[in-house]
N, C-alpha and C. Protein backbone atom coordinates (compact mmCIF):
# COMPACT_ATOMS: atom_id res chain seq x y z
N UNK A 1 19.36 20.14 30.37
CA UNK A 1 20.55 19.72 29.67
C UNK A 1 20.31 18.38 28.96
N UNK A 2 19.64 17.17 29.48
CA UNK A 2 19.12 15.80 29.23
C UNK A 2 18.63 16.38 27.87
N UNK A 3 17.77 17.33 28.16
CA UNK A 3 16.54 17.36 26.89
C UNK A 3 16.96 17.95 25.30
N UNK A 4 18.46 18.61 25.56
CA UNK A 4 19.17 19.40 24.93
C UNK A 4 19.48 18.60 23.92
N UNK A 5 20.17 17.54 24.77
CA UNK A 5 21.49 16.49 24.31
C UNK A 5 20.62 15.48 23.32
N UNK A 6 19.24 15.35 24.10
CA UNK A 6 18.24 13.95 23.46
C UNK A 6 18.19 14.76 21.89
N UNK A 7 17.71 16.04 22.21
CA UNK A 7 17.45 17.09 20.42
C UNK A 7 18.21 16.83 19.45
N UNK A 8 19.71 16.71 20.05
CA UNK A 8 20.80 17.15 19.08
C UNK A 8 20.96 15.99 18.48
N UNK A 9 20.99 14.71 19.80
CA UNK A 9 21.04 13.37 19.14
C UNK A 9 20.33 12.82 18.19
N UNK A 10 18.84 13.11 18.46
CA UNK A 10 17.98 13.18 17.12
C UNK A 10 18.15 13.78 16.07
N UNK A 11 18.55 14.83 16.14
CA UNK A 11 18.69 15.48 14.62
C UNK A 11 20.18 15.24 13.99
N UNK A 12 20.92 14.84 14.96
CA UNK A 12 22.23 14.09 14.03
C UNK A 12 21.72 12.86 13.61
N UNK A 13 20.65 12.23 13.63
CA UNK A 13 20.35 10.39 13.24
C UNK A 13 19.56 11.28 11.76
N UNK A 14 18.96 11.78 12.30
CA UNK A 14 17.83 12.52 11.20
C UNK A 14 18.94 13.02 10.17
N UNK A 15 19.56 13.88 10.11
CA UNK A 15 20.63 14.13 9.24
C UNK A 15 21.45 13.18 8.45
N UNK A 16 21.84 12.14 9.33
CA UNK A 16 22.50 10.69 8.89
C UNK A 16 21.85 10.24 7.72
N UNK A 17 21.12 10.33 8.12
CA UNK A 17 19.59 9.25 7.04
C UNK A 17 19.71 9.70 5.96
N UNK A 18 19.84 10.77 5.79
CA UNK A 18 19.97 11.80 4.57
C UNK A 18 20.81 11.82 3.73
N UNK A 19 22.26 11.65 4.58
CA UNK A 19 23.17 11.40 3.93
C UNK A 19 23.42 9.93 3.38
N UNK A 20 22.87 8.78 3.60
CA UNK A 20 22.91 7.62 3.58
C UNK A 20 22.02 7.61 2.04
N UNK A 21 20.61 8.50 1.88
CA UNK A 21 20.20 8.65 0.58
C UNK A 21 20.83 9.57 0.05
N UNK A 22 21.87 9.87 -0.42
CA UNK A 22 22.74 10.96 -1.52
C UNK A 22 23.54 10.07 -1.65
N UNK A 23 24.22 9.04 -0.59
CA UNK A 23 24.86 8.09 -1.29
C UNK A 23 25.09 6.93 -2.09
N UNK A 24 23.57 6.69 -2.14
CA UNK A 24 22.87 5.74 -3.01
C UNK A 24 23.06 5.91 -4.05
N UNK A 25 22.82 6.75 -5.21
CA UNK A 25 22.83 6.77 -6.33
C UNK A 25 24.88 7.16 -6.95
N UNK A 26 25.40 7.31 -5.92
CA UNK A 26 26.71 7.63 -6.20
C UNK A 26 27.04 5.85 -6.41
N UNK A 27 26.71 5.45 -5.34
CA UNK A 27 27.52 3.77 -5.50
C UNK A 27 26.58 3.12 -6.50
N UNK A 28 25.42 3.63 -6.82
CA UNK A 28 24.08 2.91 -8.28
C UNK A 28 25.22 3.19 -9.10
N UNK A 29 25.83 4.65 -9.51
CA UNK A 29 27.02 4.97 -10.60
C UNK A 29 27.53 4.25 -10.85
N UNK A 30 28.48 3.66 -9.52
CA UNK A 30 29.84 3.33 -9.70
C UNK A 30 29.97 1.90 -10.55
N UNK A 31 28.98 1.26 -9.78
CA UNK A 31 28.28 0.08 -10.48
C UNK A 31 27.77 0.03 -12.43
N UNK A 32 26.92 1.08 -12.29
CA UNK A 32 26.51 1.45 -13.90
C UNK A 32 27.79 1.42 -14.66
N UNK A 33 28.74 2.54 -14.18
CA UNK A 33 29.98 2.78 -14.86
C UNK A 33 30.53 1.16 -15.35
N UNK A 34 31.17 0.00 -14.05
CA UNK A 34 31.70 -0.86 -14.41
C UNK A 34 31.10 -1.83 -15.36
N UNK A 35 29.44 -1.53 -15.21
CA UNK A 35 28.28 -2.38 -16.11
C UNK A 35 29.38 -2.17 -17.92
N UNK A 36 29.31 -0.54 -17.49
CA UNK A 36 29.53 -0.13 -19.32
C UNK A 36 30.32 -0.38 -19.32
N UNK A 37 31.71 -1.18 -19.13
CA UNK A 37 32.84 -1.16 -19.65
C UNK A 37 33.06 -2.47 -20.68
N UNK A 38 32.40 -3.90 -20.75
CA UNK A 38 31.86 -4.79 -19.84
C UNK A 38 33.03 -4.93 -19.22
N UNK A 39 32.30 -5.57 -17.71
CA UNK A 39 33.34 -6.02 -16.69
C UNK A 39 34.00 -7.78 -17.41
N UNK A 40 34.76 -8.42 -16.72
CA UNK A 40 35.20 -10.07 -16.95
C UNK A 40 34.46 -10.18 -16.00
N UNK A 41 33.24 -11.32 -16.16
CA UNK A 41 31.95 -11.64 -15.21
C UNK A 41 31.64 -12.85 -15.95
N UNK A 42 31.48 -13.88 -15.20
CA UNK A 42 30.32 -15.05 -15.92
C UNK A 42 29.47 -14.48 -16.08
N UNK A 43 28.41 -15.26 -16.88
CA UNK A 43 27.38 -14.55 -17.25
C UNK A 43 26.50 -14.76 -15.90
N UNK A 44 26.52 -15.89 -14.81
CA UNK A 44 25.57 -16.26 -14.07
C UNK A 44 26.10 -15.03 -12.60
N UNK A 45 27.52 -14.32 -12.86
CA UNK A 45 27.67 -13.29 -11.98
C UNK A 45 27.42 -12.03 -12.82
N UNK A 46 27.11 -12.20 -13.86
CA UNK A 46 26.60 -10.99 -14.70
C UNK A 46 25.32 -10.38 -13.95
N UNK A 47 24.46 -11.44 -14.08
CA UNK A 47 22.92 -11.11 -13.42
C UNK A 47 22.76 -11.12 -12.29
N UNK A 48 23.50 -11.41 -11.59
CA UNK A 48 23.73 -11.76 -9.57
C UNK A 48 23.74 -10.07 -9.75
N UNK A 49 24.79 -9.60 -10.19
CA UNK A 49 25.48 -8.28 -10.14
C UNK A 49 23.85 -7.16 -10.73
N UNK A 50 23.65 -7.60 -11.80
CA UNK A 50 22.17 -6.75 -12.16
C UNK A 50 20.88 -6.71 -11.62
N UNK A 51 20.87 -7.70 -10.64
CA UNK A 51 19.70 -8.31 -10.22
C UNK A 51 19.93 -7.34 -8.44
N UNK A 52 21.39 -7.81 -7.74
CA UNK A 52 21.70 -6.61 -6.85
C UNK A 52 21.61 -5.07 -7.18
N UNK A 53 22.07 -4.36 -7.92
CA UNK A 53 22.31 -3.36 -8.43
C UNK A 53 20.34 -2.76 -8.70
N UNK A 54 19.38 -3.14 -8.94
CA UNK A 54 18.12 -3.62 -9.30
C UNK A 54 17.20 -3.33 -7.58
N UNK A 55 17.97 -4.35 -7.63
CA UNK A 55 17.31 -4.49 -5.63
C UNK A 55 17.75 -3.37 -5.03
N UNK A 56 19.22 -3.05 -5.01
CA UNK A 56 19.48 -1.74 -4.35
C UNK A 56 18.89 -0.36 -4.62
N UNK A 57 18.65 -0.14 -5.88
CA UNK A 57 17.44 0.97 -6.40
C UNK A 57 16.22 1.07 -6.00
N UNK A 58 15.83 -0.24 -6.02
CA UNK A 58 14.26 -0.33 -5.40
C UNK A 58 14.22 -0.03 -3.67
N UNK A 59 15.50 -0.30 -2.91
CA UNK A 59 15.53 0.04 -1.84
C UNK A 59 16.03 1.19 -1.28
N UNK A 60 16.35 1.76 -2.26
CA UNK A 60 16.59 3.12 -1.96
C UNK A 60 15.36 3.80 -2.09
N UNK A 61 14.34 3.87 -3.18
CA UNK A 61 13.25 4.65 -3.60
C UNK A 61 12.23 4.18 -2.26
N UNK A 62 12.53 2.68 -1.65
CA UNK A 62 11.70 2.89 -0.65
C UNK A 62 12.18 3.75 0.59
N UNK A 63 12.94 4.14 0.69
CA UNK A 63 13.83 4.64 1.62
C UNK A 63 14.64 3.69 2.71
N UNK A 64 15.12 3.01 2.78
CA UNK A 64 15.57 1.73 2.95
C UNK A 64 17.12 2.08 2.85
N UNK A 65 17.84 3.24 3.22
CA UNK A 65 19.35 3.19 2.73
C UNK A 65 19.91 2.41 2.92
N UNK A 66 19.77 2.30 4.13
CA UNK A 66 20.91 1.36 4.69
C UNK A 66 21.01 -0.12 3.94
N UNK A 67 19.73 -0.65 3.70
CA UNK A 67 19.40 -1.64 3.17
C UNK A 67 19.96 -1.86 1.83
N UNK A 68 19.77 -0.88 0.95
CA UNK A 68 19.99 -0.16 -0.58
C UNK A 68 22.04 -0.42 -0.50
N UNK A 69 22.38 -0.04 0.34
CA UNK A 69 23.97 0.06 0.52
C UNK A 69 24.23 -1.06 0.54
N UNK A 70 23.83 -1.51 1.59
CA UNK A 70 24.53 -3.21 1.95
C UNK A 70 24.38 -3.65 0.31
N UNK A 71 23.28 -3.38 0.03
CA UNK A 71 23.03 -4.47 -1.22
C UNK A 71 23.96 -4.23 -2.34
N UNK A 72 23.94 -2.79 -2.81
CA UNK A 72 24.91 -2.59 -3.57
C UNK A 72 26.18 -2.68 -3.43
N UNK A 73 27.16 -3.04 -2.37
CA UNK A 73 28.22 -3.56 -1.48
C UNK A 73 28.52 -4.96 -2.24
N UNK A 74 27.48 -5.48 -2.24
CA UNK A 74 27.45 -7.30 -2.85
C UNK A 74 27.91 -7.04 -4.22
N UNK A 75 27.23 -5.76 -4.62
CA UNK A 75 27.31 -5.81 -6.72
C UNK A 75 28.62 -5.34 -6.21
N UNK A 76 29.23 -4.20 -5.71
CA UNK A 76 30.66 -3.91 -5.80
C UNK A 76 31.69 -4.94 -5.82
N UNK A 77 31.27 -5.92 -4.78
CA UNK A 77 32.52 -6.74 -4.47
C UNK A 77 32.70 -7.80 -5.69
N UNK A 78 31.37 -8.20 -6.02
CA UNK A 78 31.58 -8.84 -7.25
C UNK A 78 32.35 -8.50 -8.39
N UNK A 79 32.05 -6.91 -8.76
CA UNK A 79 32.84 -6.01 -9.75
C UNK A 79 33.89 -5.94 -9.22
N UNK A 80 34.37 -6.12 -7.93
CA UNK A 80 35.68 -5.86 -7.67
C UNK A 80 35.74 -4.12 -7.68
N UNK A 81 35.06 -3.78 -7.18
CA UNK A 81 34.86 -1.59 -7.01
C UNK A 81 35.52 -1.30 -5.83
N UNK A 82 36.58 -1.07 -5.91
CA UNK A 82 37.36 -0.58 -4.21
C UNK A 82 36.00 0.61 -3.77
N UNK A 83 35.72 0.19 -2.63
CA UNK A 83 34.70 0.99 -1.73
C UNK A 83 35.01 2.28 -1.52
C-alpha cells in the first residue's frame, strides 16, 4: 500500500511540472499583449518589465517553471495584469 501511495505521489509532482510549463507561455502572452497596447510605464519600468518578461522565457526553455512564473509575476504586477 506504502509503495502504491509513494507511485501516485510521484506521478502527481511529475504531472504538476507539466502543467507549470503550459503555463508559461500563457502568462509570456498576457504580458506581450499589455507590451502592445503601450502600457503607462516609465521608461526605466518599461525595461524592468522587458528585461523580466526576457528572464522568464529563458527560464522556462531551461525548464525552470516555477522559476519562469515567479519572474513573470514581477512583469505582471508592474503591468498591473490581474493574475
Amino acid at each position: 500500500m506504502m509503495k502504491k501511495s509513494l507511485i501516485a505521489g510521484l506521478l502527481a509532482m511529475a504531472l504538476s511540472g507539466g502543467a507549470f510549463a503550459f503555463h508559461c507561455p500563457v502568462e509570456m502572452k498576457k504580458i506581450d499583449e499589455a507590451l502592445a497596447k503601450p502600457p503607462a510605464l516609465t521608461a526605466e519600468q518599461m525595461t524592468e518589465v522587458k528585461q523580466l518578461r526576457a528572464e522568464g522565457e529563458t527560464l522556462h526553455k531551461a525548464g525552470k517553471h516555477q522559476e519562469a512564473l515567479d519572474t513573470l509575476e514581477k512583469a505582471k504586477k508592474i503591468l498591473k495584469i490581474e493574475t
